[in-house]
Protein backbone atom coordinates (compact mmCIF):
# COMPACT_ATOMS: atom_id res chain seq x y z
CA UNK A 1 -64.16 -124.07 136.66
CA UNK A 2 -64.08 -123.21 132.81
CA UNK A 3 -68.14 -122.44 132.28
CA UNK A 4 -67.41 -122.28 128.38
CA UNK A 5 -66.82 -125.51 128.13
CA UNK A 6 -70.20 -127.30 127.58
CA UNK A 7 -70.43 -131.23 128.50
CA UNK A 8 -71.22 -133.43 126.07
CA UNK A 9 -74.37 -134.58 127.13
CA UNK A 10 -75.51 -130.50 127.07
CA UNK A 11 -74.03 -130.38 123.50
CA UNK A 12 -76.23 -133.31 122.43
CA UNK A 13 -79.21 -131.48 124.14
CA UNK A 14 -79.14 -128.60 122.23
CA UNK A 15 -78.08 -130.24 118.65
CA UNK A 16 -81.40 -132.21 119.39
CA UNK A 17 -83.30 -129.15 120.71
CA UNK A 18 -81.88 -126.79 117.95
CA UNK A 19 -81.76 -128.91 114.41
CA UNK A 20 -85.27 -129.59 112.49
CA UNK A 21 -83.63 -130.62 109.05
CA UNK A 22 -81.32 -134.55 109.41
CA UNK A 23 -79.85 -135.34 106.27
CA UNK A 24 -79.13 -139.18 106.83
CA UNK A 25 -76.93 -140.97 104.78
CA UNK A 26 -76.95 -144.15 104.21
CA UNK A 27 -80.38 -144.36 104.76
CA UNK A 28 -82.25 -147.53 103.42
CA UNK A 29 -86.27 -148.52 102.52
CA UNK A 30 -85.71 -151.53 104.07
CA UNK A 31 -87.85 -151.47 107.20
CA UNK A 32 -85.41 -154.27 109.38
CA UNK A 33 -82.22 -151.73 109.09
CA UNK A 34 -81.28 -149.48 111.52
CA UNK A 35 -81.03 -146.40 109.57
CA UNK A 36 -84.75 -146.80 108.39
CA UNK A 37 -86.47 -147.54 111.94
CA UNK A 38 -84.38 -144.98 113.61
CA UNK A 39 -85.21 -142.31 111.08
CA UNK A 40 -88.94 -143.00 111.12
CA UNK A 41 -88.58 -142.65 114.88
CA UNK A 42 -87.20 -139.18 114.38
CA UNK A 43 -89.64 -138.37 111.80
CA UNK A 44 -92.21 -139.37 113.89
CA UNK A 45 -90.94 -136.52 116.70
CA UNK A 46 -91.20 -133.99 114.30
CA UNK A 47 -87.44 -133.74 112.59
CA UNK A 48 -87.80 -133.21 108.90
CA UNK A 49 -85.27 -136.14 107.55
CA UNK A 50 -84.11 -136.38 103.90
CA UNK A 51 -82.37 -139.91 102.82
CA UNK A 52 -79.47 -139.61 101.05
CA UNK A 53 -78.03 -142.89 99.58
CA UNK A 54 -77.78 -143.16 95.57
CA UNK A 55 -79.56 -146.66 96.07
CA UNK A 56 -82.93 -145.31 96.93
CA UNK A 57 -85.28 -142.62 95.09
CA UNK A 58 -87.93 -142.14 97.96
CA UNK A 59 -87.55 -143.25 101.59
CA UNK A 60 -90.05 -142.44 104.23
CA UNK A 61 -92.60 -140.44 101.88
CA UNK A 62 -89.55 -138.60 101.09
CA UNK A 63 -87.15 -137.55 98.32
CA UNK A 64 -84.18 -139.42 98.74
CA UNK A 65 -80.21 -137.56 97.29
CA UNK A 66 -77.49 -139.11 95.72
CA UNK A 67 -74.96 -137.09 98.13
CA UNK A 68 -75.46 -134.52 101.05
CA UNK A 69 -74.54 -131.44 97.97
CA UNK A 70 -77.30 -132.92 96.07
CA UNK A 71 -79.60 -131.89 98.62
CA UNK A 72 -81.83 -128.65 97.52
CA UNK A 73 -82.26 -127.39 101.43
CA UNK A 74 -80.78 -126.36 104.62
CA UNK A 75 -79.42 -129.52 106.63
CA UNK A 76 -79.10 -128.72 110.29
CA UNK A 77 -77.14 -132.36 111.03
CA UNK A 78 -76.02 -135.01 108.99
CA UNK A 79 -76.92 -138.64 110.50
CA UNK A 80 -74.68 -141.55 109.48
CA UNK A 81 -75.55 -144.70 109.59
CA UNK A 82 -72.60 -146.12 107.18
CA UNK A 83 -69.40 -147.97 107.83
CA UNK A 84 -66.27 -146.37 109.07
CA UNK A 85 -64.06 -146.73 106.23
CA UNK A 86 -66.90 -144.43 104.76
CA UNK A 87 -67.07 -141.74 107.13
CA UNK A 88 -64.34 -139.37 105.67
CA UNK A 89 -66.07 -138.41 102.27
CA UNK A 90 -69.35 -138.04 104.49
CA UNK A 91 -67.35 -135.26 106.59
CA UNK A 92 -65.17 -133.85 103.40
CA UNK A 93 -68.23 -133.34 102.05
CA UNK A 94 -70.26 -131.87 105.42
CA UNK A 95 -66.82 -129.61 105.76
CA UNK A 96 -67.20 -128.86 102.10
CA UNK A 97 -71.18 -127.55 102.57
CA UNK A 98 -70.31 -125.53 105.63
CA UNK A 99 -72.58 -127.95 107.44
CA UNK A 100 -72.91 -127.49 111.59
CA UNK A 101 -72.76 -131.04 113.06
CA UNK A 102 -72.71 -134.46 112.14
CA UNK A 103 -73.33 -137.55 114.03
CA UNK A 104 -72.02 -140.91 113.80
CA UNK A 105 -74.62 -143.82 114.70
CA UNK A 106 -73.44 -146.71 117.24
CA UNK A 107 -70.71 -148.92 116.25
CA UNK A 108 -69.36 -145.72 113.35
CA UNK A 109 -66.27 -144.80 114.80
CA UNK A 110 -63.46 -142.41 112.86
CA UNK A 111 -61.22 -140.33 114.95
CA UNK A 112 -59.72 -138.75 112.40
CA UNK A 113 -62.45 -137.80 110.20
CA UNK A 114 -64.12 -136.66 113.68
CA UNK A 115 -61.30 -134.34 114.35
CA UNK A 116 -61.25 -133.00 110.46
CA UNK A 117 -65.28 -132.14 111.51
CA UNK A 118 -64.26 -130.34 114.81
CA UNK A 119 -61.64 -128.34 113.52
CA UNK A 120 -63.67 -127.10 110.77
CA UNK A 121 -65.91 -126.14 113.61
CA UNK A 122 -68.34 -128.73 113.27
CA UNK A 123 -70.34 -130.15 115.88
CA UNK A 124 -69.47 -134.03 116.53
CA UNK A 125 -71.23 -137.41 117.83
CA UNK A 126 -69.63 -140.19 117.36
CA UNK A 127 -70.45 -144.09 118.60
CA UNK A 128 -74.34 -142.99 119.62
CA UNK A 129 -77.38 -143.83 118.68
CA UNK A 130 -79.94 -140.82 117.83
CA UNK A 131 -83.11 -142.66 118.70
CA UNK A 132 -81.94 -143.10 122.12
CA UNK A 133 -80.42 -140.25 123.02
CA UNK A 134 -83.47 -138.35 122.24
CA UNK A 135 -85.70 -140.93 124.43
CA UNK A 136 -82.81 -140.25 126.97
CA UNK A 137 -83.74 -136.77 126.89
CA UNK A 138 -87.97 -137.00 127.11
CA UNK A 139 -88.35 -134.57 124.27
């Protein structure tokens, strides 16, 4: 058996373990989205998130970024909660910023963007919620 290959659900340990800084784009003030409830939940386990979505100027108590280069600090993972015709500039633009992972919320599926992200050696979750992954996991 091939011990270098890590399982998923290992992979998704660590990234949760290991990043303190989500950029999430797409993320909205309005409290009945996804995007905004999940993020406070992740907030509220200690994650330092910064919104990025041209729409919005603070989210959260914090600064929100037109796009991920707009953002002044070290992003650890990119969180998106936006449609999947969207998805490729997200990940040209993660690429682009030499970022380490991205993860694609439930329901934001884009296999080739995904694949542009891996082989740029990017770490990838696609079609999974955050919020409860990390519950999975007790943190």
């Amino acid at each position: 058996m091939d011990t270098s290959v890590i399982s998923e659900s290992d992979q998704i340990t660590e990234l949760l373990r290991t990043s303190k800084t989500i950029a999430v784009v797409g993320l909205t003030s309005d409290p009945m989205r996804p995007s905004n409830s999940v993020s406070e939940y992740m907030q509220s386990q200690g994650y330092r998130i910064i919104p990025v979505n041209p729409n919005e100027t603070k989210v959260l108590g914090e600064k929100a970024y037109a796009r991920l280069a707009d953002v002044p600090e070290k992003i650890d993972l990119v969180n998106v909660f936006r449609r999947p015709e969207f998805v490729a500039d997200v990940v040209r633009q993660a690429i682009e910023l030499k970022l380490p992972a991205i993860w694609l919320q439930e329901g934001v599926v884009d296999e080739s963007a995904a694949q542009s992200a891996r082989d740029a050696g990017m770490i990838v979750v696609m079609d999974r919620c955050i919020l409860k992954e990390h519950r999975r996991r007790r943190f």
